[in-house]
Protein backbone atom coordinates (compact mmCIF):
# COMPACT_ATOMS: atom_id res chain seq x y z
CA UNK A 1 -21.58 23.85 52.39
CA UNK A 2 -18.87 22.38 54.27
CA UNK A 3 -15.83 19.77 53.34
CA UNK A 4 -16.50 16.37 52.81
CA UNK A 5 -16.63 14.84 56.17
CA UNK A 6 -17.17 11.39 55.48
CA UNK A 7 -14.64 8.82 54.91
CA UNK A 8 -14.02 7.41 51.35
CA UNK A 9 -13.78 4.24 49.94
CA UNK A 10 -11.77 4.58 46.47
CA UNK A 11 -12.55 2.14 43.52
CA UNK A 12 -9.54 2.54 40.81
CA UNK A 13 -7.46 0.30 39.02
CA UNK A 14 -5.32 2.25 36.36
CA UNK A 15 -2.59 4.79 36.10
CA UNK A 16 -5.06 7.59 36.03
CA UNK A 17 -6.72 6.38 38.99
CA UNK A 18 -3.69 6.44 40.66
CA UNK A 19 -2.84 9.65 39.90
CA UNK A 20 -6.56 10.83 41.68
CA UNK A 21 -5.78 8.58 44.77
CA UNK A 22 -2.25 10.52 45.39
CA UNK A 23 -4.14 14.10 45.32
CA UNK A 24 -7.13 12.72 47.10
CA UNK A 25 -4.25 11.51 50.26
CA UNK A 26 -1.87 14.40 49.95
CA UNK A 27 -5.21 17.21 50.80
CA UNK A 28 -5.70 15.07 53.71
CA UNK A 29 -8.76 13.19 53.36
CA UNK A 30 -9.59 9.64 55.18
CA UNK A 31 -9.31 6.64 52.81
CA UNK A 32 -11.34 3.78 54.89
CA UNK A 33 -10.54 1.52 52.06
CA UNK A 34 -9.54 1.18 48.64
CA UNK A 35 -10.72 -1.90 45.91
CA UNK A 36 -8.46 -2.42 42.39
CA UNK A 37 -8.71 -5.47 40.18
CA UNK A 38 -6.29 -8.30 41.73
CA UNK A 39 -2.68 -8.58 40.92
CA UNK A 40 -1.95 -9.30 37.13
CA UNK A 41 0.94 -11.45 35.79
CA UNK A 42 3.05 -9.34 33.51
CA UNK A 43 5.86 -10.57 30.95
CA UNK A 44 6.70 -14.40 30.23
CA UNK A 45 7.58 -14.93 34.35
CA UNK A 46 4.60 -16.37 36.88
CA UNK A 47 5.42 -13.27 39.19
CA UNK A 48 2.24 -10.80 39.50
CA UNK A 49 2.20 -7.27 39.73
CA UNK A 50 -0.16 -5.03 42.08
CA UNK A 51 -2.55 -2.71 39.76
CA UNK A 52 -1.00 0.77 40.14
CA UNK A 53 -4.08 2.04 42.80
CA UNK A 54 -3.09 -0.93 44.84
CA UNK A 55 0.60 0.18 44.37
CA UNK A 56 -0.59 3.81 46.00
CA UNK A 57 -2.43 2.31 48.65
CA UNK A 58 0.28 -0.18 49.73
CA UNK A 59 2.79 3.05 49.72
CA UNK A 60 0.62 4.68 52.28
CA UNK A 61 -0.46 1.49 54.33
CA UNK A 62 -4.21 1.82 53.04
CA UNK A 63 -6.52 -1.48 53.38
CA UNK A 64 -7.23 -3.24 49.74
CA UNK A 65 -9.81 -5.82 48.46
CA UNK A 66 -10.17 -6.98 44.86
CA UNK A 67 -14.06 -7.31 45.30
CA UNK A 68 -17.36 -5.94 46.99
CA UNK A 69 -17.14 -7.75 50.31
CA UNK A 70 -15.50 -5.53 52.07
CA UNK A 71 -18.12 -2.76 50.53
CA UNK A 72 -21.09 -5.36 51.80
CA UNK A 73 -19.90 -5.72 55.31
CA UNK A 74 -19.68 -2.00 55.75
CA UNK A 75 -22.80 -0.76 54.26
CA UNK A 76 -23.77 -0.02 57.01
CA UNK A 77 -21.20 3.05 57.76
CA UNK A 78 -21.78 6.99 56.38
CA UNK A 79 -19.15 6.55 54.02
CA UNK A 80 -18.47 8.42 50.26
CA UNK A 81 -17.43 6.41 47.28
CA UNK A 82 -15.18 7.74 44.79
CA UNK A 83 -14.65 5.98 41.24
CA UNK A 84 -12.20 5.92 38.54
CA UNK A 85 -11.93 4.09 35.87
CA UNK A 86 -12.76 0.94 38.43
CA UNK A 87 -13.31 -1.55 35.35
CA UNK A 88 -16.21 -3.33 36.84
CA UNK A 89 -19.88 -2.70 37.15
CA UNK A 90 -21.04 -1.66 40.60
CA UNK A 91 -24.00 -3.75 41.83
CA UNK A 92 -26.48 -1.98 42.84
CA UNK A 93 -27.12 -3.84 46.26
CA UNK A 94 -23.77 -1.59 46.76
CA UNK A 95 -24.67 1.71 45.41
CA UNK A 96 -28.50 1.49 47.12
CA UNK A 97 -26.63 1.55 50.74
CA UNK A 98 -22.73 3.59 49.99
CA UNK A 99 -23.54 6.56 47.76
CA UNK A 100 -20.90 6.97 45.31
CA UNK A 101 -19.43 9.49 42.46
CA UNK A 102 -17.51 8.89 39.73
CA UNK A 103 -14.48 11.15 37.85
CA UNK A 104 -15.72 10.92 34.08
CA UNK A 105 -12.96 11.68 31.52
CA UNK A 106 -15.28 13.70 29.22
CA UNK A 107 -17.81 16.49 29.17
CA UNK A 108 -21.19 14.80 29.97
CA UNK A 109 -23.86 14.02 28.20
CA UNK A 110 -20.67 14.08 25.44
CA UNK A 111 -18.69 10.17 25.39
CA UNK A 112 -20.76 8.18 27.80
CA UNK A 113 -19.05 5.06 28.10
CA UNK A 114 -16.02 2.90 27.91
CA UNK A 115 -13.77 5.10 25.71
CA UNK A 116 -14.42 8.63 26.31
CA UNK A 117 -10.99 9.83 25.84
CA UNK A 118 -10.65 8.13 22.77
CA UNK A 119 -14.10 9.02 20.98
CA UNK A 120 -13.00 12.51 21.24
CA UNK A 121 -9.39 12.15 19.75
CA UNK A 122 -10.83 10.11 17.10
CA UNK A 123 -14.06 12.61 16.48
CA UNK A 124 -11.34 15.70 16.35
CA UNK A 125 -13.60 17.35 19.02
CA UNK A 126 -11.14 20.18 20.28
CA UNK A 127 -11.93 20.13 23.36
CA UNK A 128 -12.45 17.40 27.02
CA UNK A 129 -12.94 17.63 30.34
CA UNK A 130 -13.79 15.99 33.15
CA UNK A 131 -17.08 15.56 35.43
CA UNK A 132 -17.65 14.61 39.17
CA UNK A 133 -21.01 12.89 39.05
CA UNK A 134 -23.26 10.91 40.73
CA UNK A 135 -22.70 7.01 40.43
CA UNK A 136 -26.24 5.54 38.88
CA UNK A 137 -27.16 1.92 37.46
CA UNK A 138 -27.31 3.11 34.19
CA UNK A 139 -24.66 4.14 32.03
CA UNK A 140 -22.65 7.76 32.70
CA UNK A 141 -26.42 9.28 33.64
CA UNK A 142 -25.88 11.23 37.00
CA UNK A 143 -25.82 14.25 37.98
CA UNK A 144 -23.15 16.20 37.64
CA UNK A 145 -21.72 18.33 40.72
CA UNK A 146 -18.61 19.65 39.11
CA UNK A 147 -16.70 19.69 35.50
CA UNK A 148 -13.60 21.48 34.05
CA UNK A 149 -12.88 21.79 30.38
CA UNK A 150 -9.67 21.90 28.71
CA UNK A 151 -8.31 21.87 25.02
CA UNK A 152 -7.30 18.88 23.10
CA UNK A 153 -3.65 19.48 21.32
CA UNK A 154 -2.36 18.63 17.96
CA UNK A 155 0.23 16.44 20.38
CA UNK A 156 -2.22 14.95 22.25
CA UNK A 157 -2.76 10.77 22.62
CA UNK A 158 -4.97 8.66 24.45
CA UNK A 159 -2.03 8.29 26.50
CA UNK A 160 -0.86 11.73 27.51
CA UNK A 161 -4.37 13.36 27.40
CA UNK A 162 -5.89 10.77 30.01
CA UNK A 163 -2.89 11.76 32.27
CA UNK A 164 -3.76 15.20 31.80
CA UNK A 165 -7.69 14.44 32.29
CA UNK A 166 -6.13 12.52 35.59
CA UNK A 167 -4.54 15.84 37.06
CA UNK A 168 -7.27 18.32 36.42
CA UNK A 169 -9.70 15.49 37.90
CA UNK A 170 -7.95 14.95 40.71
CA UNK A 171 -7.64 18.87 41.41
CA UNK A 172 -11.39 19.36 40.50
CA UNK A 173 -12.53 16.42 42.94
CA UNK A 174 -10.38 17.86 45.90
CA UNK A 175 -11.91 21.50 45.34
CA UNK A 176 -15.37 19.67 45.19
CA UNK A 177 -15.16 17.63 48.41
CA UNK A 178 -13.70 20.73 49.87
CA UNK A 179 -16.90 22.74 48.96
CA UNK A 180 -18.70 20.38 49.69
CA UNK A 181 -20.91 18.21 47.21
CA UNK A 182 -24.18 20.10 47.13
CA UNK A 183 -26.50 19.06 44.56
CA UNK A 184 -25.86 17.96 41.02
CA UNK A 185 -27.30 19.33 38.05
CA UNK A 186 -28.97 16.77 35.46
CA UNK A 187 -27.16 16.45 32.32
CA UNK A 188 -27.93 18.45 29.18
CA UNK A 189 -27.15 18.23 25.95
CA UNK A 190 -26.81 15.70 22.78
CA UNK A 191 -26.05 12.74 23.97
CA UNK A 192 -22.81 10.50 22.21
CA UNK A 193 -21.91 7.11 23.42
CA UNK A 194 -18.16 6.04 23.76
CA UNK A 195 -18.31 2.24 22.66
CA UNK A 196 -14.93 0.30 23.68
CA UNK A 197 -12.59 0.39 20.67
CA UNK A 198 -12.77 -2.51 18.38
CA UNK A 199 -10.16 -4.60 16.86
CA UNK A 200 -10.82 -3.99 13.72
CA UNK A 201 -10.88 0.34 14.26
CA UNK A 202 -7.10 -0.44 15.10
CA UNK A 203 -5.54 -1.19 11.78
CA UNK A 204 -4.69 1.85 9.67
CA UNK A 205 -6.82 2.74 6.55
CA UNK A 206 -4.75 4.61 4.19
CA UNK A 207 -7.61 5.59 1.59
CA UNK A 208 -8.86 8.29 4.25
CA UNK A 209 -6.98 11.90 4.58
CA UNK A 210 -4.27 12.61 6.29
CA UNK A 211 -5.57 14.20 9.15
CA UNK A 212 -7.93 11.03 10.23
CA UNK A 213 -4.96 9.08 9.77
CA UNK A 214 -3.19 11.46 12.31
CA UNK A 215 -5.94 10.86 14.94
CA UNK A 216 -6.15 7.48 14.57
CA UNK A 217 -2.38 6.89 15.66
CA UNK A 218 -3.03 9.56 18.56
CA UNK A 219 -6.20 7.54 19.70
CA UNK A 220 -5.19 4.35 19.80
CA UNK A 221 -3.11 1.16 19.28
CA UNK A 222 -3.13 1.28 15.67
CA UNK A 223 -1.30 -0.86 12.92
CA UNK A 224 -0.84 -1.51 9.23
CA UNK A 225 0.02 -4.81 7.22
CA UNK A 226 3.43 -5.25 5.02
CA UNK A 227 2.20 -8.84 3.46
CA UNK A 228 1.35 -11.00 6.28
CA UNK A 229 3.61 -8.79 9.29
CA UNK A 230 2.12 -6.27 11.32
CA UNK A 231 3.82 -2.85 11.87
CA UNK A 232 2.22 -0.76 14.70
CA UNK A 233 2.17 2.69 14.08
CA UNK A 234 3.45 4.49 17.27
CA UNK A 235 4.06 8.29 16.45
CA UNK A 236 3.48 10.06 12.56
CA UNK A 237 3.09 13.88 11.91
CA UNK A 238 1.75 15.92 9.51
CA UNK A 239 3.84 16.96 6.08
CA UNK A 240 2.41 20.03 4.15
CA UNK A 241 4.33 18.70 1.04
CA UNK A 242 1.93 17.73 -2.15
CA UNK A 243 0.79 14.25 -2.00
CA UNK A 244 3.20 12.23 -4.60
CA UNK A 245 2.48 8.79 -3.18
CA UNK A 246 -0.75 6.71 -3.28
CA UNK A 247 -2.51 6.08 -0.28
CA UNK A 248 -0.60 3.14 1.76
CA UNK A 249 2.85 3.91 -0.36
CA UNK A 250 5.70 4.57 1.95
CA UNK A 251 9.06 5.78 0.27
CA UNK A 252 12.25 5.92 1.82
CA UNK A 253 11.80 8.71 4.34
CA UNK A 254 8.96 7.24 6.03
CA UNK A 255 6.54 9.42 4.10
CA UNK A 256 3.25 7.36 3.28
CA UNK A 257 0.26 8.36 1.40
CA UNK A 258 -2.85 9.04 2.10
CA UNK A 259 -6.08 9.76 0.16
CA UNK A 260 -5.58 13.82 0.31
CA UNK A 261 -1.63 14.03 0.58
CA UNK A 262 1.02 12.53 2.92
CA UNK A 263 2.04 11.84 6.81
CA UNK A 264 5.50 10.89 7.75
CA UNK A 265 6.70 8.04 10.25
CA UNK A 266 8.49 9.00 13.52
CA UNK A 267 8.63 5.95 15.37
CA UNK A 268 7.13 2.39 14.74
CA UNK A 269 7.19 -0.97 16.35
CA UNK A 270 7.62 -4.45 14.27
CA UNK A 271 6.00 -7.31 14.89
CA UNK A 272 8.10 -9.08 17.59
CA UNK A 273 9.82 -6.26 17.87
CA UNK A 274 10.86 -3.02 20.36
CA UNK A 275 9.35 0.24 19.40
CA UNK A 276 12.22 1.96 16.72
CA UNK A 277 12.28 5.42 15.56
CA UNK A 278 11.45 4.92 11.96
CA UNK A 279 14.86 6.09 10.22
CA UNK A 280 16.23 2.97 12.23
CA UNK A 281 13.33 0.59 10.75
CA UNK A 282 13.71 2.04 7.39
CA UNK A 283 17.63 1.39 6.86
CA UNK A 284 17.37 -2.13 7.80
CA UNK A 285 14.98 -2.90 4.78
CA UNK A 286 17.28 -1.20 2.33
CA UNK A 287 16.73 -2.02 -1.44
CA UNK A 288 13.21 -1.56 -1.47
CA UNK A 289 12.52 2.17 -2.45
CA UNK A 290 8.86 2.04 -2.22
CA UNK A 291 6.88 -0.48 0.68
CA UNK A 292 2.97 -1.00 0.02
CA UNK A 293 1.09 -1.00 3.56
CA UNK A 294 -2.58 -2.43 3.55
C-alpha cells in the first residue's frame, strides 16, 4: 500500500475536529476544501464567531463552505473525505460519488451514535478508543480500517477524554493515510447505541451510590435543585469516610450524601452565576449547617 494520494475534503465543526485538521496539515497532506457549520453568535452581542475547524482553516488560508455545494460541484474529482464530529447527516447523493471515512470516538460496534464518549463515562466502561471507518448511510456501520484503544481515568470528563480521543485520532488517521487505507474489516461484536444525552439524565439523583454520582458529573452537564435554583455540579471526588448524611444532604464542607456513603464538592456554578470552587459558594450561605439538594 502506498500514502494517501488523493486530496481531502475535511467535514468538522468542533474543538476535537480541530484538533484532527491541525495533524492532518502539519504531515503534509492536501486539504482541497474544508465544510463546518456557519458562524454562531456567542454571548449577549450580534457579533458571530467562526466554528473552531473554520478557525484552522482560515489560519492556513484553506477554502470553507457551510453546506454540500461545494461537495456537489466537485463530485466529479478523485477526492477522500474525512469526518469528525461534522454534526450533520451526509446525503447520500454525496457519499455515492466522494467516498468518505469518519474518526469515531469509541471502539466500534461499542457507542454507535451521537454520544459515544459519554455512554462510556456514564457505563464505567474502562476503556475507549477511536476507529477510522468507512462513511455509510446508516448509523456508525462501516468498516473499520484502523482503531487504537486507550484507558478511561478516574479524572477523566467528557471534556478532557474527547481531547484525548482527538490526539490519538488524529495520530491514528495520519499513520492510516500514510499506509495507505487498504480494506476495512466489518465490525464485530455486541452492538450498544450512544443516544444524545437527554435533559432530564442531566440533573443529579442523589438516591444512587456514590460512584454513579461521580460519573455522572464527569459525563456531562449535570445539576441539582436547592428549592426552585439550579446549582450545576462542575467537579466532586470521592470521600472514603462512612456515609453520615442522607442522600442529597450537603453539610458544611461540601460533603453530600449519597445512597451508599458520601462525595465532596470541588467546584460548582450557581444559577446566574460564574463557576466557584465550592469553599467560596459554601461561605456565602453561612447559617445554614445542612442544605437539602433534590
Amino acid at each position: 500500500m502506498t500514502r494517501e494520494a488523493r486530496p481531502l475534503v475535511f467535514l468538522g465543526t468542533p474543538n476535537a475536529a480541530a484538533t484532527v485538521l491541525s495533524e492532518l496539515i502539519r504531515n503534509g497532506f492536501e486539504i482541497a476544501h474544508v465544510v463546518t457549520r456557519a458562524d454562531a453568535r456567542r454571548g449577549r452581542g450580534s457579533a458571530t464567531t467562526p466554528s473552531p475547524v473554520k478557525q484552522v482553516a482560515i489560519d492556513n488560508g484553506l477554502d470553507v463552505s457551510h453546506d454540500m455545494t461545494w461537495l456537489q460541484e466537485n463530485s466529479h474529482r478523485e477526492l477522500l473525505g474525512v469526518v469528525v464530529a461534522y454534526g450533520k447527516i451526509i446525503p447520500s447523493s454525496v457519499l455515492s460519488h466522494i467516498p468518505m471515512v469518519n474518526i469515531h470516538f469509541s471502539l466500534l460496534p461499542r457507542w454507535r451514535g451521537a454520544a459515544p464518549v459519554e455512554r462510556a463515562i456514564l457505563a464505567g466502561d474502562m476503556r475507549t478508543g477511536v476507529c477510522i471507518m468507512n462513511v455509510e448511510e446508516t448509523l456508525d456501520t462501516g468498516d473499520v480500517f484502523a482503531r487504537r484503544e486507550i484507558e478511561i481515568l478516574e479524572t477523566h470528563t467528557s471534556e478532557n477524554l474527547t481531547e484525548d480521543l482527538a490526539v490519538v485520532g488524529g495520530q491514528l488517521l495520519v499513520d492510516t493515510l500514510n499506509e495507505g487505507l487498504g480494506t476495512g474489516e466489518p465490525q464485530h461484536g455486541e452492538t450498544t447505541y450512544a443516544t444524545k444525552v437527554s435533559t432530564d439524565e442531566l440533573r443529579l439523583d442523589w438516591n444512587v451510590s456514590s460512584i454513579e454520582v461521580l460519573r455522572r458529573v464527569r459525563a456531562v452537564r449535570s445539576y441539582t435543585m436547592i428549592g426552585s435554583q439550579r446549582l450545576k455540579i462542575i467537579h466532586a471526588e470521592p470521600l472514603q469516610d462512612p456515609a453520615h448524611l442522607a442522600a442529597g444532604q450537603c453539610d458544611g464542607a461540601g460533603v453530600v450524601g449519597t445512597s451508599d456513603g458520601t462525595v465532596r464538592l470541588v467546584s460548582v456554578q450557581p444559577e446566574g452565576k460564574a463557576v466557584m470552587d465550592a469553599a467560596s459558594w459554601l461561605r456565602g450561605r453561612s447559617g445554614q449547617e445542612i442544605i437539602q439538594f433534590s
